[in-house]
C-alpha atoms as a PDB file:
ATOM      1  CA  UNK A   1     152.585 104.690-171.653  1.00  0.00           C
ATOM      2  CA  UNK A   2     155.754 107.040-171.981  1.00  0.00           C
ATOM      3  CA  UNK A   3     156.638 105.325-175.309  1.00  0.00           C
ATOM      4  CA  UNK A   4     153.332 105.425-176.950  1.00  0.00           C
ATOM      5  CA  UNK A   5     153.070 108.851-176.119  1.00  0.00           C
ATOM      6  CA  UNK A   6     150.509 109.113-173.540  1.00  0.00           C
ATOM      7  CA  UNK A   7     152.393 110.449-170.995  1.00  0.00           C
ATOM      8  CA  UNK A   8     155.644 112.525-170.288  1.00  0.00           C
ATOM      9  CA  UNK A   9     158.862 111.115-168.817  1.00  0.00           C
ATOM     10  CA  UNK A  10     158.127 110.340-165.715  1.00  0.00           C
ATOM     11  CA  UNK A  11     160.530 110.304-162.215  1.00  0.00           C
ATOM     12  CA  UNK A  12     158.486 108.098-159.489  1.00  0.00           C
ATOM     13  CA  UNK A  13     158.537 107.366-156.295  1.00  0.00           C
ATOM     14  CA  UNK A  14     157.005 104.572-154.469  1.00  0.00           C
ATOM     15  CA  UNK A  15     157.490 102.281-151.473  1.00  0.00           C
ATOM     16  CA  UNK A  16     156.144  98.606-151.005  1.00  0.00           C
ATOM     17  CA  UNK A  17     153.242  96.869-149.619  1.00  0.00           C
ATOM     18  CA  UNK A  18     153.774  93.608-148.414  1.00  0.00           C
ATOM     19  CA  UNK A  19     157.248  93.696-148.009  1.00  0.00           C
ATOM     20  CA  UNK A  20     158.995  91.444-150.338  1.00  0.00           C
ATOM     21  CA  UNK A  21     162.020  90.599-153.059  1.00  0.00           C
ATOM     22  CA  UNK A  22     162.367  91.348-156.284  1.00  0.00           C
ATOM     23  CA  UNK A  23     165.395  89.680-157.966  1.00  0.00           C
ATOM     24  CA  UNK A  24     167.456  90.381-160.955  1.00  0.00           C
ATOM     25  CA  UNK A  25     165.741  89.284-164.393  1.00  0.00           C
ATOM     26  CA  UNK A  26     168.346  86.203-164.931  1.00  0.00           C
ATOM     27  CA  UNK A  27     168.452  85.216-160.967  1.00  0.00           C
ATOM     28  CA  UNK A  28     166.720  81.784-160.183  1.00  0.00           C
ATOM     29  CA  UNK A  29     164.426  81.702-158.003  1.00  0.00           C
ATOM     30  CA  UNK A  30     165.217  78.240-155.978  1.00  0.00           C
ATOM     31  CA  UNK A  31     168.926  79.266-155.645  1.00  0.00           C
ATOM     32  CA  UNK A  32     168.216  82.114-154.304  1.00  0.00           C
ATOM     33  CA  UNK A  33     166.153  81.367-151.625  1.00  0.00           C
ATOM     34  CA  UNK A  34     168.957  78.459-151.404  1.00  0.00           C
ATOM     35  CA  UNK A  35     171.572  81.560-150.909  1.00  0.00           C
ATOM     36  CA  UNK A  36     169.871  83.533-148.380  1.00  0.00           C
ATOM     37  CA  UNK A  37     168.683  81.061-146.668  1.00  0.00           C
ATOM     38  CA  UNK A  38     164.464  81.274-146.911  1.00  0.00           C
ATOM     39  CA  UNK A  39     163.799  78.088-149.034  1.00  0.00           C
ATOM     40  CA  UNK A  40     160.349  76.474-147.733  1.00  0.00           C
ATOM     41  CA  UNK A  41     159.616  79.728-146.582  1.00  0.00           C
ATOM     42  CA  UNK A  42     156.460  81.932-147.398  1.00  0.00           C
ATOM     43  CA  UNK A  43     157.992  85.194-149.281  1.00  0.00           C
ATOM     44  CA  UNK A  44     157.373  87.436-151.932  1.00  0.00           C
ATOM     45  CA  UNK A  45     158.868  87.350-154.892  1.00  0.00           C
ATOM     46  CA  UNK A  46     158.965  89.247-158.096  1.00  0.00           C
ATOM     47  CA  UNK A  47     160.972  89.628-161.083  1.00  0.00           C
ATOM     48  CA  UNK A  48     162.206  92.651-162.382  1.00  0.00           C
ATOM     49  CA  UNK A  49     163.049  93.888-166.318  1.00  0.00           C
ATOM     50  CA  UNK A  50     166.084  94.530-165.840  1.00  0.00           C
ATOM     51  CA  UNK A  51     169.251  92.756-164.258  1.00  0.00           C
ATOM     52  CA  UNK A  52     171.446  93.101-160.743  1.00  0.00           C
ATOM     53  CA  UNK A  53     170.777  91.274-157.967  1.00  0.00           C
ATOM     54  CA  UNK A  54     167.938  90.450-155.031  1.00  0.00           C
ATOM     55  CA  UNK A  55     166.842  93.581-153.382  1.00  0.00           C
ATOM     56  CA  UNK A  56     164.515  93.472-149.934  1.00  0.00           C
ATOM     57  CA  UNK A  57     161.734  95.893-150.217  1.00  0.00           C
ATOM     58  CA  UNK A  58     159.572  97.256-147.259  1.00  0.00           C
ATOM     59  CA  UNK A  59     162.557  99.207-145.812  1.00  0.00           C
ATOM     60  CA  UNK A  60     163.401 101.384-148.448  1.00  0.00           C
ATOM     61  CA  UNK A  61     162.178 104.198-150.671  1.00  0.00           C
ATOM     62  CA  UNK A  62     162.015 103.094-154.461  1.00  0.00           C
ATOM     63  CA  UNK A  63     162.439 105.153-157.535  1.00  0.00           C
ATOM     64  CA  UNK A  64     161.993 105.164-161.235  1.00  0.00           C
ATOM     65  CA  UNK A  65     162.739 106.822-164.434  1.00  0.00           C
ATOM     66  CA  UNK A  66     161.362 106.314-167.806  1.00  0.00           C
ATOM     67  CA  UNK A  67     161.833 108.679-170.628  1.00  0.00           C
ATOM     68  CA  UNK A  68     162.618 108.478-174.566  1.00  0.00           C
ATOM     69  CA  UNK A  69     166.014 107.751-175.738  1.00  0.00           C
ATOM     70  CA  UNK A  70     165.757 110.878-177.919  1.00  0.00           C
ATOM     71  CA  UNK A  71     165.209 113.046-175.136  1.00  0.00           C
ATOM     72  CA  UNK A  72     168.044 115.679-174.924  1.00  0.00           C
ATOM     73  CA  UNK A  73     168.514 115.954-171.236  1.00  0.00           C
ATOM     74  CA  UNK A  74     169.946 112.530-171.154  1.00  0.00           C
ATOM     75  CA  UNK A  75     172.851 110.618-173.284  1.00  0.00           C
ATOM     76  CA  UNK A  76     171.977 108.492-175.845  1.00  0.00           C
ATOM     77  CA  UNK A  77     173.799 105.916-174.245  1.00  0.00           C
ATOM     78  CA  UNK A  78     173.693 103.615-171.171  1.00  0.00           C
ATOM     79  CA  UNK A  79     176.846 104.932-169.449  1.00  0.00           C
ATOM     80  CA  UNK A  80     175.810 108.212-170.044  1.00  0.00           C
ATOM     81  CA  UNK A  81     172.104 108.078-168.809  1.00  0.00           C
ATOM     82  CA  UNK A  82     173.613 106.152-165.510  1.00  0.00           C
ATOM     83  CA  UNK A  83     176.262 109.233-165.117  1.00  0.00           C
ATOM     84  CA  UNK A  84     173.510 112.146-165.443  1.00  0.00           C
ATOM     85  CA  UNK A  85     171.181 110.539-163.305  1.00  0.00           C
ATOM     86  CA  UNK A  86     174.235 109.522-160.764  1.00  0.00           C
ATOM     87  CA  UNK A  87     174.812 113.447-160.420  1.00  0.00           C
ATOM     88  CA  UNK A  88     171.073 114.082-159.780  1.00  0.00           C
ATOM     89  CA  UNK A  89     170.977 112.020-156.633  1.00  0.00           C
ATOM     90  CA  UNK A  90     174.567 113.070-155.899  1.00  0.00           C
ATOM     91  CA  UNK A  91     172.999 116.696-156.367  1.00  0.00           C
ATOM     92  CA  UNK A  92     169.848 115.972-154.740  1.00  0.00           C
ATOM     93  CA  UNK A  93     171.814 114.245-151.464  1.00  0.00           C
ATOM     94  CA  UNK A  94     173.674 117.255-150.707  1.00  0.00           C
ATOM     95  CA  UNK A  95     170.236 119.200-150.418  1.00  0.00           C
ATOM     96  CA  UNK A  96     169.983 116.692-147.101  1.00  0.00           C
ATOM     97  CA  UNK A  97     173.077 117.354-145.673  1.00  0.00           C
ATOM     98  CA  UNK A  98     174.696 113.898-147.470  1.00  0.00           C
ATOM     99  CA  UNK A  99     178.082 113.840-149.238  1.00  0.00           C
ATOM    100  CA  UNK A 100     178.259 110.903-151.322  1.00  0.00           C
ATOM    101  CA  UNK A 101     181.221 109.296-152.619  1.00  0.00           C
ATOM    102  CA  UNK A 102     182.335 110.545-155.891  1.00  0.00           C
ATOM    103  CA  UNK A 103     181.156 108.131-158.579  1.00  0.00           C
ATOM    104  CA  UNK A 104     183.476 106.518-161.362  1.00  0.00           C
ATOM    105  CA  UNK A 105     180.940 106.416-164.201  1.00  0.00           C
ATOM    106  CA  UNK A 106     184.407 105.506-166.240  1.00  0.00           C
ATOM    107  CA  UNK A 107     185.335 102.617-164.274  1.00  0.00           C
ATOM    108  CA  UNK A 108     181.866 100.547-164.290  1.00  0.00           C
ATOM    109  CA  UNK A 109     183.626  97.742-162.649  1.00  0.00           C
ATOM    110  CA  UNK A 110     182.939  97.243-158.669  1.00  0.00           C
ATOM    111  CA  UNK A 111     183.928  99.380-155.908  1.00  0.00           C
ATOM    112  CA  UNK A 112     183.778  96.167-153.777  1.00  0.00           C
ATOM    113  CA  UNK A 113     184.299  92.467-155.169  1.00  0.00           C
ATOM    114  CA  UNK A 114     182.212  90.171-153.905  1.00  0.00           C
ATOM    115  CA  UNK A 115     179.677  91.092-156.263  1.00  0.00           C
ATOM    116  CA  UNK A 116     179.951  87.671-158.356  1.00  0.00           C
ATOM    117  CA  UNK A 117     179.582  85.572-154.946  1.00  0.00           C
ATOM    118  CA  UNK A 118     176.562  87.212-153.314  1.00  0.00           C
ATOM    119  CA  UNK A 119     172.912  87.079-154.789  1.00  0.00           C
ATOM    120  CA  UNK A 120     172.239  90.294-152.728  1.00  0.00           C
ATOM    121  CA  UNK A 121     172.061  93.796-154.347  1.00  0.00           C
ATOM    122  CA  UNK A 122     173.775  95.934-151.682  1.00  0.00           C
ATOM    123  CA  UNK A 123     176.374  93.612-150.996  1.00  0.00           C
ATOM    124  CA  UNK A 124     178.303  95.736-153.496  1.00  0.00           C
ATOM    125  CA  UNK A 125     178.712  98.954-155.017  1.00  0.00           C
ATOM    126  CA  UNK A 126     178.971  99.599-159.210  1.00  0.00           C
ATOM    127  CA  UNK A 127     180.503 103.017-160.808  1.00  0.00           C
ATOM    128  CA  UNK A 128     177.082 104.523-161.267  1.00  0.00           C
ATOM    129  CA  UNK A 129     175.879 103.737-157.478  1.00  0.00           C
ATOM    130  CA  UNK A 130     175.589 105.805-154.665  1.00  0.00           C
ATOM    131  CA  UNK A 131     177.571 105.197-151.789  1.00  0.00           C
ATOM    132  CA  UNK A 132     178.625 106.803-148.441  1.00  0.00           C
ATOM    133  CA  UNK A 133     181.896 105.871-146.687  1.00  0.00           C
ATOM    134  CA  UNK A 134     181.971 103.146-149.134  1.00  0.00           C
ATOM    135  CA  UNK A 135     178.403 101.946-148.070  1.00  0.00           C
ATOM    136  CA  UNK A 136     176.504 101.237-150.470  1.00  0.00           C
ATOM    137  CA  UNK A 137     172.742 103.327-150.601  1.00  0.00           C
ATOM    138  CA  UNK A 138     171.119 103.400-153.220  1.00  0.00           C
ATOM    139  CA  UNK A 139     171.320 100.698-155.869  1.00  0.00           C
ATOM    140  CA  UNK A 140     170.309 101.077-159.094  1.00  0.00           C
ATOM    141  CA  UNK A 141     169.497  99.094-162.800  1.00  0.00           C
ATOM    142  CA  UNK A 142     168.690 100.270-166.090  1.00  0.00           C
ATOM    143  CA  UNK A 143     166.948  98.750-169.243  1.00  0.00           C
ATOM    144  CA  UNK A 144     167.117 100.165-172.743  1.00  0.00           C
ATOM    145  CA  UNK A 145     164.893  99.710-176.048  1.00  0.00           C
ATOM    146  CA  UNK A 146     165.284 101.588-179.061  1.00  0.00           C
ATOM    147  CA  UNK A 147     163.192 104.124-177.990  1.00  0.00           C
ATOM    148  CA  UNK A 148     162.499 104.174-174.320  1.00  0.00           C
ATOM    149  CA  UNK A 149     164.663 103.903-171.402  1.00  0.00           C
ATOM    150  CA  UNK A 150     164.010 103.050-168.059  1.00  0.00           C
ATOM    151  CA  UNK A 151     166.307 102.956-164.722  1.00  0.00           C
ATOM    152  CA  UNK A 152     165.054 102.078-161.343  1.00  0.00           C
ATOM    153  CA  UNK A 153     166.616 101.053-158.117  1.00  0.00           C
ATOM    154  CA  UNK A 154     165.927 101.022-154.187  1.00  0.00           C
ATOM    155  CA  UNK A 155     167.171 103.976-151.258  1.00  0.00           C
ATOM    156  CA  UNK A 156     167.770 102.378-148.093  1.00  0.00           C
ATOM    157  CA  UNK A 157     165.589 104.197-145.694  1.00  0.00           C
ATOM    158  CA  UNK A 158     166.164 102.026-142.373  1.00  0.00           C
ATOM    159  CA  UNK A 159     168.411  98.810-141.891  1.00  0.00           C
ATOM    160  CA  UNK A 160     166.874  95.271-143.988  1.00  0.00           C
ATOM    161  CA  UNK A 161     166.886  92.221-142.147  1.00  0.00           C
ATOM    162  CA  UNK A 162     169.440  90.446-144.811  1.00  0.00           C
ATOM    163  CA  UNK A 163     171.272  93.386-146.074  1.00  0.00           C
ATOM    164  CA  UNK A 164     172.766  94.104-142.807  1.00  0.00           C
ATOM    165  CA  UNK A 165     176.208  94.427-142.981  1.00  0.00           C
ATOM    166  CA  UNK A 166     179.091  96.680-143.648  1.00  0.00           C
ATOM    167  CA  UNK A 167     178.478  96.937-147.411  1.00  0.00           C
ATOM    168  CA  UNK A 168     175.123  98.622-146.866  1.00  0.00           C
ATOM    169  CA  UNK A 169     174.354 102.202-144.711  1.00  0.00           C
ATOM    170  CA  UNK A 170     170.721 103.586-144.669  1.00  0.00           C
ATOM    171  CA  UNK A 171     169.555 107.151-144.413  1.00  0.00           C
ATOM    172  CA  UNK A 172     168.498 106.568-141.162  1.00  0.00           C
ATOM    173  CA  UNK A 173     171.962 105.765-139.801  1.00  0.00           C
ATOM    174  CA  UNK A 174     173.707 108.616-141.696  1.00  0.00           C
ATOM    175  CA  UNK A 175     171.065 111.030-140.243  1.00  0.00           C
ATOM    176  CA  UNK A 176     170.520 109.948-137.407  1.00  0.00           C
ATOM    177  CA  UNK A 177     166.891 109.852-137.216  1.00  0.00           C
ATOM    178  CA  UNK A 178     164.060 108.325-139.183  1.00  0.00           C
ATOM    179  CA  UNK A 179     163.984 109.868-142.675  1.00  0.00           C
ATOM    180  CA  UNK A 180     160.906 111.645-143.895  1.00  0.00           C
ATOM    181  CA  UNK A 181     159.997 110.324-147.348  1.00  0.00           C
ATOM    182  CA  UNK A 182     158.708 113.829-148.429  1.00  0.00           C
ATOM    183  CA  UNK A 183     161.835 115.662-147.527  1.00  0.00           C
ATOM    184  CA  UNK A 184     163.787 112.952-149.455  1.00  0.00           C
ATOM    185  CA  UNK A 185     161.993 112.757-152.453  1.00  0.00           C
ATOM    186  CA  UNK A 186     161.639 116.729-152.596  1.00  0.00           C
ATOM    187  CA  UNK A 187     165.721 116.970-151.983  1.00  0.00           C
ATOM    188  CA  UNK A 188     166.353 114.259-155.105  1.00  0.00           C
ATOM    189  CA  UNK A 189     163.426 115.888-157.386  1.00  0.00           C
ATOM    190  CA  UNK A 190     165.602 119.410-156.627  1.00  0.00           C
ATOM    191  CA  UNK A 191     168.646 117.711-157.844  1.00  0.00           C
ATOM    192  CA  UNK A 192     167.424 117.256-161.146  1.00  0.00           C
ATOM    193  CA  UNK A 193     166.028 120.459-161.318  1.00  0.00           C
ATOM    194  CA  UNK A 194     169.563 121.977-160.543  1.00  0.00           C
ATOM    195  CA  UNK A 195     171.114 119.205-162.790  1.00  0.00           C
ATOM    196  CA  UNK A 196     169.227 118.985-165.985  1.00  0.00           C
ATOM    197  CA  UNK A 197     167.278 122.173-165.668  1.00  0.00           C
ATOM    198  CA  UNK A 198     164.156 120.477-165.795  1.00  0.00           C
ATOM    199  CA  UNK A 199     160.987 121.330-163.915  1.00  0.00           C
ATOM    200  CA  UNK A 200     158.941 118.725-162.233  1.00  0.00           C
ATOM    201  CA  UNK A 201     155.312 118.547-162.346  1.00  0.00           C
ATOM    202  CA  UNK A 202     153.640 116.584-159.631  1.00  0.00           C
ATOM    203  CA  UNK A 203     151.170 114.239-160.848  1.00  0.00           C
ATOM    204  CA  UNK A 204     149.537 110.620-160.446  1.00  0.00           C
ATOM    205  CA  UNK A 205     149.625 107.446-162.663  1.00  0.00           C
ATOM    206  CA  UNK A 206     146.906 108.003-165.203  1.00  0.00           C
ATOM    207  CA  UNK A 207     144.039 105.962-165.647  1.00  0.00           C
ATOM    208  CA  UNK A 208     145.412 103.904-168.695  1.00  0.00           C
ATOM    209  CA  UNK A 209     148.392 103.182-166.492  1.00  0.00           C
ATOM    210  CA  UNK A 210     146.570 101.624-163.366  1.00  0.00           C
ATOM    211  CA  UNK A 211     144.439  99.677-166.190  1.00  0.00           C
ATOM    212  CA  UNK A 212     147.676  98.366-167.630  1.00  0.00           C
ATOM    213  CA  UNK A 213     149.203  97.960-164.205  1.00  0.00           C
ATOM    214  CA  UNK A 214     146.294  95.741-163.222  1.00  0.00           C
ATOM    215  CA  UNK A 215     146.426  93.813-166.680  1.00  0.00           C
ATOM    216  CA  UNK A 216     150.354  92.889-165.853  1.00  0.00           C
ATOM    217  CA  UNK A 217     149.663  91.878-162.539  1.00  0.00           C
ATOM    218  CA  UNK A 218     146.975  89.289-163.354  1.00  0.00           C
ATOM    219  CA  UNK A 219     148.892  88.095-167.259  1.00  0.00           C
ATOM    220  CA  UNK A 220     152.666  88.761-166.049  1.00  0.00           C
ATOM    221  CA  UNK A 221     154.163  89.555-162.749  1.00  0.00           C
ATOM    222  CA  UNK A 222     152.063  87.306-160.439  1.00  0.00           C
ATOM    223  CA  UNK A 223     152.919  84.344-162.115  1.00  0.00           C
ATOM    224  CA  UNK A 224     154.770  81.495-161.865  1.00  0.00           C
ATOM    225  CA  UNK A 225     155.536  81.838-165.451  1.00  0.00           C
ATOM    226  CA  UNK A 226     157.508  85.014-165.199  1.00  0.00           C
ATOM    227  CA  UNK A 227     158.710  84.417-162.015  1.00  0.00           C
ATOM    228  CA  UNK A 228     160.091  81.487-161.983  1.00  0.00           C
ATOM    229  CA  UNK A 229     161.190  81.384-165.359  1.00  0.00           C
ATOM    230  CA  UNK A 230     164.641  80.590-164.851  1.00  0.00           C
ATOM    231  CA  UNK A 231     164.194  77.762-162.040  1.00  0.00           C
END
């Protein structure tokens, strides 16, 4: 919708209902229930556009950015989109009382390095990623076209049951209580305000969007096709 012009750039928040997986665009799907250790088991499992590794959803608070690659407020380039919006949430985290680790946007290698033996997202922590005490929170992915961006990625709200671990720290365990999902997303939608200097207009997905979203559903992401394209 953003790239055919019918609606503006667009920062969203949602969560996820059931709870379920959705793995990395080249991940397979029977190795990695091999991996974490739910093959023959009844779960949920969707495929994302863009790269990274298997994320657990029903815990956390998920965002997403789309906007045109013209846009001025953001680089024209991957490492540059990935550094602005890095100082958003960075921004946007201190309006909750959270001090993130600095980021290394120059050094996109890992800030941990088992990322080439796990399947699991927040088993480690990239340049652009948000992390506290070297805990990884908020994990993030990006996909580019030639006129559209869009990055997306997961907030650990409370603890998953297979991303527990010392690689991983959730907001509830950092603030001690359970996190209110309006305070959160109001903190991170002030810390692009005070970053980029742009202002936010609440809104809802329009009516060509749920029309499209229920078109992908049915054609694309509920089938085995797309799914399980790389088994």
């Amino acid at each position: 919708a953003c790239k055919e012009g019918r609606v503006p750039p667009t920062l969203r928040f949602y969560t996820w209902d059931p709870s379920c997986i959705s793995i990395g665009y080249f991940q397979k799907v029977n190795r990695l229930l091999t991996q974490i250790g739910l093959e023959g088991k009844n779960t949920e499992i969707v495929r994302r556009v863009t790269g990274g590794r298997a994320v657990f959803h029903g815990n956390d608070l998920s965002y997403s950015i789309v906007c045109n690659t013209g846009n001025r407020l953001f680089p024209r380039h991957i490492m540059g989109t990935y550094n602005t919006i890095a100082e958003a949430f960075l921004t946007g985290l201190k309006y909750l009382g959270i001090t993130a680790d600095p980021i290394d946007i120059q050094n996109m290698h890992l800030k941990t390095r088992n990322y080439h033996h796990s399947p699991l997202c927040f088993t480690t922590a990239l340049g652009h990623e948000m992390s506290v005490n070297n805990r990884k929170l908020i994990g993030s992915a990006q996909r580019r076209w030639s006129d559209v961006f869009l990055q997306h990625g997961s907030i650990l709200m409370t603890r998953h049951q297979k991303d527990v671990g010392l690689t991983s720290i959730s907001l509830c365990e950092i603030l001690g209580n359970d996190p209110d999902i309006k305070a959160i997303t109001a903190a991170i939608c002030t810390g692009f305000f005070k970053t980029l200097g742009m202002t936010l207009i609440q809104g809802c997905l329009t009516k060509y969007e749920m029309e499209l979203t229920e078109k992908l559903v049915e054609e694309k992401y509920s089938t085995s096709s797309w799914n399980e394209r790389y088994v």
